[in-house]
PDB file of N, CA and C in Angstrom:
ATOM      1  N   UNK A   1      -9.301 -28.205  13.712  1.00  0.00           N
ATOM      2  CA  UNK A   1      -8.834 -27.966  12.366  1.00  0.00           C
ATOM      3  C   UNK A   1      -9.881 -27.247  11.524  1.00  0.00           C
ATOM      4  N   UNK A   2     -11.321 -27.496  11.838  1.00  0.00           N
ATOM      5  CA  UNK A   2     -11.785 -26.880  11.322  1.00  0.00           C
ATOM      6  C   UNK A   2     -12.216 -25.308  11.676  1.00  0.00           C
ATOM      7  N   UNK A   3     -11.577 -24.977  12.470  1.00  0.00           N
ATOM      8  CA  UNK A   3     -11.885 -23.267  12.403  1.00  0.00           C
ATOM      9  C   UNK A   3     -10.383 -22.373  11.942  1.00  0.00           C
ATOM     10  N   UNK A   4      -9.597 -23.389  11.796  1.00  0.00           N
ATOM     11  CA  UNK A   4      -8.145 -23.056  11.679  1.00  0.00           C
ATOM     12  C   UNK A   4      -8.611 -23.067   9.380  1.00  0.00           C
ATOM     13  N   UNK A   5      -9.337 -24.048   9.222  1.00  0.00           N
ATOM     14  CA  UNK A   5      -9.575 -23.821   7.764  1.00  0.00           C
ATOM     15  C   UNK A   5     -10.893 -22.672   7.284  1.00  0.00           C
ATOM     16  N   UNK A   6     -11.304 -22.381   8.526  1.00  0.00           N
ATOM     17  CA  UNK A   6     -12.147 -21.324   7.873  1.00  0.00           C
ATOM     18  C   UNK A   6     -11.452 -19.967   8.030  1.00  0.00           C
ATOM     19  N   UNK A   7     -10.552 -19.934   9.131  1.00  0.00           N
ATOM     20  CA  UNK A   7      -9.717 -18.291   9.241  1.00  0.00           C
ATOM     21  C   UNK A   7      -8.747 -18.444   8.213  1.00  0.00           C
ATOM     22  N   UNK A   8      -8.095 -19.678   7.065  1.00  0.00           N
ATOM     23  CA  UNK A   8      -7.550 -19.516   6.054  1.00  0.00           C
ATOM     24  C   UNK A   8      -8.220 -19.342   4.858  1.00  0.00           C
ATOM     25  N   UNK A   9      -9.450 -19.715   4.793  1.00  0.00           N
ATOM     26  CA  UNK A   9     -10.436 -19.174   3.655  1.00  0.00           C
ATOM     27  C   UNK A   9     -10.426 -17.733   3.988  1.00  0.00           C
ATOM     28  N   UNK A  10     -10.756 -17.313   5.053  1.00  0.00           N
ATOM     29  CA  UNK A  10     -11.368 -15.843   5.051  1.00  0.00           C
ATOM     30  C   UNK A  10     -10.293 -14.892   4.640  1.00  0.00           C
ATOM     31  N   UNK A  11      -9.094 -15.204   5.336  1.00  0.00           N
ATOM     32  CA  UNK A  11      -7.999 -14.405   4.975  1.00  0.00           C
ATOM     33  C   UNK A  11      -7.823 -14.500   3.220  1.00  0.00           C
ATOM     34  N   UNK A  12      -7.742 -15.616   2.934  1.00  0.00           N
ATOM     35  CA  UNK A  12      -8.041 -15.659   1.473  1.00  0.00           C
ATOM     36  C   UNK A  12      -8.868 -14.668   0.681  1.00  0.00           C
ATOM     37  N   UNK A  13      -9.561 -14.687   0.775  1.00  0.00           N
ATOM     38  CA  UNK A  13     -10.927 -13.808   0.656  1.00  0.00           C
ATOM     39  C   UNK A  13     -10.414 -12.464   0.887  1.00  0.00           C
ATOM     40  N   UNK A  14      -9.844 -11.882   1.923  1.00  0.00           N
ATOM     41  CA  UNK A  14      -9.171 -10.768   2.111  1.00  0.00           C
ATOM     42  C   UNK A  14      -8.318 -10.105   1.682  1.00  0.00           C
ATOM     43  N   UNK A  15      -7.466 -10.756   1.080  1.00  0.00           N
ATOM     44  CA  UNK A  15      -6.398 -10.751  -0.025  1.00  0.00           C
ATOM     45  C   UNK A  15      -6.676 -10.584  -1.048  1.00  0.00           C
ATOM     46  N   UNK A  16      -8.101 -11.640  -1.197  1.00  0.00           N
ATOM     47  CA  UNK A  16      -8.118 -11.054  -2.980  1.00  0.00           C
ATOM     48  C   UNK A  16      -8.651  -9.699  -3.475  1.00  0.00           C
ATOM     49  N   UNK A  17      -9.544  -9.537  -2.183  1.00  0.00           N
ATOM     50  CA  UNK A  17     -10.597  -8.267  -2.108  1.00  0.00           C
ATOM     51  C   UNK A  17     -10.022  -7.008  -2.368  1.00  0.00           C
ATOM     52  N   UNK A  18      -8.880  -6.940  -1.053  1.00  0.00           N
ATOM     53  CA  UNK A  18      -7.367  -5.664  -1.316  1.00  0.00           C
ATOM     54  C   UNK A  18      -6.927  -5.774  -2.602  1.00  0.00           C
ATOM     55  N   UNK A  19      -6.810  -7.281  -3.097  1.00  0.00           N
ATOM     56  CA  UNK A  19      -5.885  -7.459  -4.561  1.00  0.00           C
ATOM     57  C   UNK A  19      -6.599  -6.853  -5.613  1.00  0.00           C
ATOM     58  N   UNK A  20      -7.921  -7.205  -5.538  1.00  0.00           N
ATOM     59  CA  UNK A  20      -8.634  -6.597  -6.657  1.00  0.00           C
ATOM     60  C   UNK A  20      -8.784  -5.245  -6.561  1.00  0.00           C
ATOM     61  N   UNK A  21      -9.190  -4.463  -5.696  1.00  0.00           N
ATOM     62  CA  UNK A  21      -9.386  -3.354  -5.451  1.00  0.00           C
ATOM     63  C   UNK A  21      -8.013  -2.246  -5.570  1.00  0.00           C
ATOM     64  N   UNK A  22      -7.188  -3.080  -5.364  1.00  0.00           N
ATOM     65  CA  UNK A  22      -5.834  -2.224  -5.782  1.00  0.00           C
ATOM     66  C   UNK A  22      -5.388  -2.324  -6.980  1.00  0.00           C
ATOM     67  N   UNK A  23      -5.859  -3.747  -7.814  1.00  0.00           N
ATOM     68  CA  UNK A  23      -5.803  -3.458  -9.389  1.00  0.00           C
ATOM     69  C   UNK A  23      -6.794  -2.451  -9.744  1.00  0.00           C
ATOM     70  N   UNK A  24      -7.514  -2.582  -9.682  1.00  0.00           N
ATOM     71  CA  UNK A  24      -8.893  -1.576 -10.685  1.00  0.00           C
ATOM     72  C   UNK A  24      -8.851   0.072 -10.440  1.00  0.00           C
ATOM     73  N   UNK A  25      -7.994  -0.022  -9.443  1.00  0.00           N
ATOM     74  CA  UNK A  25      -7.148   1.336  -9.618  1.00  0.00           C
ATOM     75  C   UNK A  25      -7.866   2.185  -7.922  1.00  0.00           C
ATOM     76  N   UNK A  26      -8.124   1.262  -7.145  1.00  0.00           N
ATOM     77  CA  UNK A  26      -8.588   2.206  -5.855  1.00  0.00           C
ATOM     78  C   UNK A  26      -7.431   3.175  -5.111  1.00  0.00           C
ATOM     79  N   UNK A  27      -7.735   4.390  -5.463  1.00  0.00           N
ATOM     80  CA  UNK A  27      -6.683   5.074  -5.034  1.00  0.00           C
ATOM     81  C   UNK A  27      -6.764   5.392  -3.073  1.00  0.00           C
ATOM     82  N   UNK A  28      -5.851   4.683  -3.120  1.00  0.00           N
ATOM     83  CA  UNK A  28      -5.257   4.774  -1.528  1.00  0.00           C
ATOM     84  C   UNK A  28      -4.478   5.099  -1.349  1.00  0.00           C
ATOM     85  N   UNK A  29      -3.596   6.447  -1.667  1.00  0.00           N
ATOM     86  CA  UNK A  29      -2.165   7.108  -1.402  1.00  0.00           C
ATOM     87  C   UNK A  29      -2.344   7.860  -0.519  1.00  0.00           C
ATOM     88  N   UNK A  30      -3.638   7.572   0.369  1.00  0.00           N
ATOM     89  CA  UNK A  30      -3.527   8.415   1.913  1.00  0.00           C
ATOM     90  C   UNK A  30      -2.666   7.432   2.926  1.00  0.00           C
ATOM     91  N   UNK A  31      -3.086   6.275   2.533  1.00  0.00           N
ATOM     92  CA  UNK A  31      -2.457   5.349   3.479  1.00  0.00           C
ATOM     93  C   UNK A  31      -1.190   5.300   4.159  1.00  0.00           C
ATOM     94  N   UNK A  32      -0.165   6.056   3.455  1.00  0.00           N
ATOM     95  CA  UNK A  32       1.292   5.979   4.124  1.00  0.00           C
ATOM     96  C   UNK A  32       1.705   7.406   4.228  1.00  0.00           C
ATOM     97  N   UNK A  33       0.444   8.575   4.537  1.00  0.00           N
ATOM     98  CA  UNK A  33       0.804   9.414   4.481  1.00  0.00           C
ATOM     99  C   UNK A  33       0.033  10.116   5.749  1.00  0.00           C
ATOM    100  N   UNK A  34      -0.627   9.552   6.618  1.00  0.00           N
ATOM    101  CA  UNK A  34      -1.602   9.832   7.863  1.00  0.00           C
ATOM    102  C   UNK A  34      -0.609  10.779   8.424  1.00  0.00           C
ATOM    103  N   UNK A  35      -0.964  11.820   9.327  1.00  0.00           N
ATOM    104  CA  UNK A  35      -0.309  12.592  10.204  1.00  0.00           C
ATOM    105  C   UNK A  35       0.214  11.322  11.500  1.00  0.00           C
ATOM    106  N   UNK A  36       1.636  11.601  11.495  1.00  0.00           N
ATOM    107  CA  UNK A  36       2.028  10.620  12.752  1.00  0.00           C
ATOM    108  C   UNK A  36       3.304   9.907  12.103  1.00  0.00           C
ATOM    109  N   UNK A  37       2.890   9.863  10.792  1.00  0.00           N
ATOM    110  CA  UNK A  37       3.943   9.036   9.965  1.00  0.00           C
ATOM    111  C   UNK A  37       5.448   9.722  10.215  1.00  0.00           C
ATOM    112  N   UNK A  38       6.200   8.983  10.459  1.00  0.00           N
ATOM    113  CA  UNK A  38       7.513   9.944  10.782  1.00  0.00           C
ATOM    114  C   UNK A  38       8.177   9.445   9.556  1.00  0.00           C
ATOM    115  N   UNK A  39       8.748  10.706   8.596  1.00  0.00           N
ATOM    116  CA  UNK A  39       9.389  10.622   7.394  1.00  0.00           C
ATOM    117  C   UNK A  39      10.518  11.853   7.188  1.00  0.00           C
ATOM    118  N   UNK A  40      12.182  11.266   7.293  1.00  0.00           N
ATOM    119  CA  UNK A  40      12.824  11.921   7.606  1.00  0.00           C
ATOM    120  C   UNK A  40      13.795  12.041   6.216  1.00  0.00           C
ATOM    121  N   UNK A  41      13.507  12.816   5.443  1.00  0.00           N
ATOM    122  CA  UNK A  41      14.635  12.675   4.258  1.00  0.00           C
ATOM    123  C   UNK A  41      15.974  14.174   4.280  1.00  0.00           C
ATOM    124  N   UNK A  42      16.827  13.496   4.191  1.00  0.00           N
ATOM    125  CA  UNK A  42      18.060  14.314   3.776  1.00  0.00           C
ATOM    126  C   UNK A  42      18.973  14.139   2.478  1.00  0.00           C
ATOM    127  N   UNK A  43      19.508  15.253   2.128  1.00  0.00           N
ATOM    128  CA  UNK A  43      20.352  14.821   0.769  1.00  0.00           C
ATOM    129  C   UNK A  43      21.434  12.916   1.095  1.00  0.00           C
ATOM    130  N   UNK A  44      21.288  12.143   0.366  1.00  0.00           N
ATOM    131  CA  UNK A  44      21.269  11.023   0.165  1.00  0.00           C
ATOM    132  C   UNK A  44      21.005  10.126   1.016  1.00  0.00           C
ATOM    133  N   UNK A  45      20.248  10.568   1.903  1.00  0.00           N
ATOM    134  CA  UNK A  45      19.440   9.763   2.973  1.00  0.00           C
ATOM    135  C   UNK A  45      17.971  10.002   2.927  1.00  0.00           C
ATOM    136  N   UNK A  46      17.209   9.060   3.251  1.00  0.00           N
ATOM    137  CA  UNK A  46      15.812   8.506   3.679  1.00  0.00           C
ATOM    138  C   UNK A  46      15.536   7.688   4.495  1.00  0.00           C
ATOM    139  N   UNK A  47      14.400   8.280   5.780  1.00  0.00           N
ATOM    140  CA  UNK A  47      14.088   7.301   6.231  1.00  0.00           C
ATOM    141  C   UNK A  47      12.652   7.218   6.387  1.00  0.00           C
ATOM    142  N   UNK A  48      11.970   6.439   6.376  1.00  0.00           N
ATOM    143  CA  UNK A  48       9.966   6.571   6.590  1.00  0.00           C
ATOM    144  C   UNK A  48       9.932   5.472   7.869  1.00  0.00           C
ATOM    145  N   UNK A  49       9.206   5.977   8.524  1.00  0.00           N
ATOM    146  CA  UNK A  49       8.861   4.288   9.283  1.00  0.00           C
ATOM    147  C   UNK A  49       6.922   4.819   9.754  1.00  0.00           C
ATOM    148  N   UNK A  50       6.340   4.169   9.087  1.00  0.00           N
ATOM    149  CA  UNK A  50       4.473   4.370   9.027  1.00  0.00           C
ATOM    150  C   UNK A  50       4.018   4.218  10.173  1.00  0.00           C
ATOM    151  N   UNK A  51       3.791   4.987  11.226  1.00  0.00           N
ATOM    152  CA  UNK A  51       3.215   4.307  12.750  1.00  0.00           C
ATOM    153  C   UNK A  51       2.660   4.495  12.677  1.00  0.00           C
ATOM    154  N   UNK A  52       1.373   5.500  12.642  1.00  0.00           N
ATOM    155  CA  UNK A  52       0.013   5.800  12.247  1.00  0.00           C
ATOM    156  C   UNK A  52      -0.598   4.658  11.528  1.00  0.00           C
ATOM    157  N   UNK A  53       0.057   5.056  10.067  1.00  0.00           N
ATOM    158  CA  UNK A  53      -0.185   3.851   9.179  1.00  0.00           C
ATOM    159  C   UNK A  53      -0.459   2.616   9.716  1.00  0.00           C
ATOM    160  N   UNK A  54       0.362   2.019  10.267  1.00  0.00           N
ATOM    161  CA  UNK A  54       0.258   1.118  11.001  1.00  0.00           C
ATOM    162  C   UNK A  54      -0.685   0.500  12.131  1.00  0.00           C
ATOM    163  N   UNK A  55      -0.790   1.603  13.135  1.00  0.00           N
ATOM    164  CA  UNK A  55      -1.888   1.413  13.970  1.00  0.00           C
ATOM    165  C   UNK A  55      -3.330   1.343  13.236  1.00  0.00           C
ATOM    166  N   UNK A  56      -3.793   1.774  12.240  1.00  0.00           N
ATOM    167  CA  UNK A  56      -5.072   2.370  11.943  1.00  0.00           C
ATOM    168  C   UNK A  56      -4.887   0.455  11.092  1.00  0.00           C
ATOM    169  N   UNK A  57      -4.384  -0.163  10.045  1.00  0.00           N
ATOM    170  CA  UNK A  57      -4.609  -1.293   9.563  1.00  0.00           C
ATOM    171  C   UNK A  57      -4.368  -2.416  11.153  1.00  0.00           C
ATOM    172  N   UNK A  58      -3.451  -2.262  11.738  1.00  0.00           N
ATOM    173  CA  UNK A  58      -3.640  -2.909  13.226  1.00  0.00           C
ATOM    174  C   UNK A  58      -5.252  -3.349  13.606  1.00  0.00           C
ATOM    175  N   UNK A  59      -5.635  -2.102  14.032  1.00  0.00           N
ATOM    176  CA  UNK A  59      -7.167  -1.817  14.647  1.00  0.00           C
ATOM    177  C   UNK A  59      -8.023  -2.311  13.578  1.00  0.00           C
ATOM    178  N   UNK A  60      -7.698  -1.607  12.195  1.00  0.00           N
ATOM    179  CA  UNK A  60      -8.969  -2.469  11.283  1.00  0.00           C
ATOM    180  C   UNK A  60      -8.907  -4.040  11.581  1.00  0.00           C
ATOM    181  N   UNK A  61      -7.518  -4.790  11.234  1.00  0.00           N
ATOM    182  CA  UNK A  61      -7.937  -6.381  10.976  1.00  0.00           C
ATOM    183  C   UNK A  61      -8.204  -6.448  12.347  1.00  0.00           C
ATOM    184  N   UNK A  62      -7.832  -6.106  13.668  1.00  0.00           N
ATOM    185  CA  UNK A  62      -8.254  -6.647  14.967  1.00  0.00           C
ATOM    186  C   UNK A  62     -10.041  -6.837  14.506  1.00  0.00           C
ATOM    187  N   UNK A  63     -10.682  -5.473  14.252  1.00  0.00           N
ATOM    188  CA  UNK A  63     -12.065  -5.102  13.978  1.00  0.00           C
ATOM    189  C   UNK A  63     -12.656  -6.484  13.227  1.00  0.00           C
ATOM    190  N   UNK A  64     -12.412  -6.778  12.338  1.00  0.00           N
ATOM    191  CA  UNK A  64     -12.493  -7.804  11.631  1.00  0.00           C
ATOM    192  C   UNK A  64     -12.402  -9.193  12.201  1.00  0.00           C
ATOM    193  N   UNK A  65     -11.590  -9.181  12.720  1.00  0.00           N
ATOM    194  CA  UNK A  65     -11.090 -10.455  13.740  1.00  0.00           C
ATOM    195  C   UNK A  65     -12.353 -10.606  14.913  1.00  0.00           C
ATOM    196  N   UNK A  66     -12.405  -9.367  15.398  1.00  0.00           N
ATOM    197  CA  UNK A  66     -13.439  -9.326  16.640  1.00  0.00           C
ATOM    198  C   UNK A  66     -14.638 -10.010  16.283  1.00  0.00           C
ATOM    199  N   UNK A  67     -15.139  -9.042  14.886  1.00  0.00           N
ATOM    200  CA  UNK A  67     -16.588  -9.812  14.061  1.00  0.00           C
ATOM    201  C   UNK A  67     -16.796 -10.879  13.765  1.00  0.00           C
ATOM    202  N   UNK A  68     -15.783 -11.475  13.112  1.00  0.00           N
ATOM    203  CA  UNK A  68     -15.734 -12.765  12.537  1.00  0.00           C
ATOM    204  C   UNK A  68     -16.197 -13.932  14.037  1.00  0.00           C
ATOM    205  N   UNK A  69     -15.360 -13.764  15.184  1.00  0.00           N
ATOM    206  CA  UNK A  69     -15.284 -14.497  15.919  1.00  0.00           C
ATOM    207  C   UNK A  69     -16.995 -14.215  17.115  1.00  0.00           C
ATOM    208  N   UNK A  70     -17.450 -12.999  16.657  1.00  0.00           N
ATOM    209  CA  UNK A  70     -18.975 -12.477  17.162  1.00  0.00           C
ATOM    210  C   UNK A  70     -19.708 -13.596  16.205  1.00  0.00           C
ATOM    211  N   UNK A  71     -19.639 -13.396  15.118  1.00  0.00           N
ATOM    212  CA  UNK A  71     -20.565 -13.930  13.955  1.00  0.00           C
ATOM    213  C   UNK A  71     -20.237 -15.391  13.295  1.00  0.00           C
ATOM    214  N   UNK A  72     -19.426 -15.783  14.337  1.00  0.00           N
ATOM    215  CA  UNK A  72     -19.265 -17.812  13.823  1.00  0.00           C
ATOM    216  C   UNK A  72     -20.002 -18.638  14.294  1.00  0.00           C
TER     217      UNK A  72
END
């Protein structure tokens, strides 16, 4: 239980970090726009689905995950 309450602190911690940083105005409007992103719009249709996007935050928290569990 206790490493199960420290990966809910940390994630905590992670959340607020993104939270704050996306209030104070960190501009990240590359994020859903990486080459790879497949974004298909037609007159009254849209569709986006982020795979790029996706993979690259994938790999970061894995990255994170890896460290944390190097450095406990």
């Amino acid at each position: 239980m206790k490493y199960a309450g420290a990966v809910l602190i940390m994630s905590g911690i992670v959340v607020v970090l993104v939270g704050a940083l996306l209030y104070c105005g960190c501009n990240l409007s590359w994020l859903g726009k990486l080459p790879g992103d497949i974004r298909v719009v037609r007159p009254g249709y849209s569709f986006y689905f982020p795979i790029t996007t996706t993979l690259v935050v994938s790999a970061v928290i894995s990255l994170v995950l890896f460290l944390m569990r190097i450095f406990r």
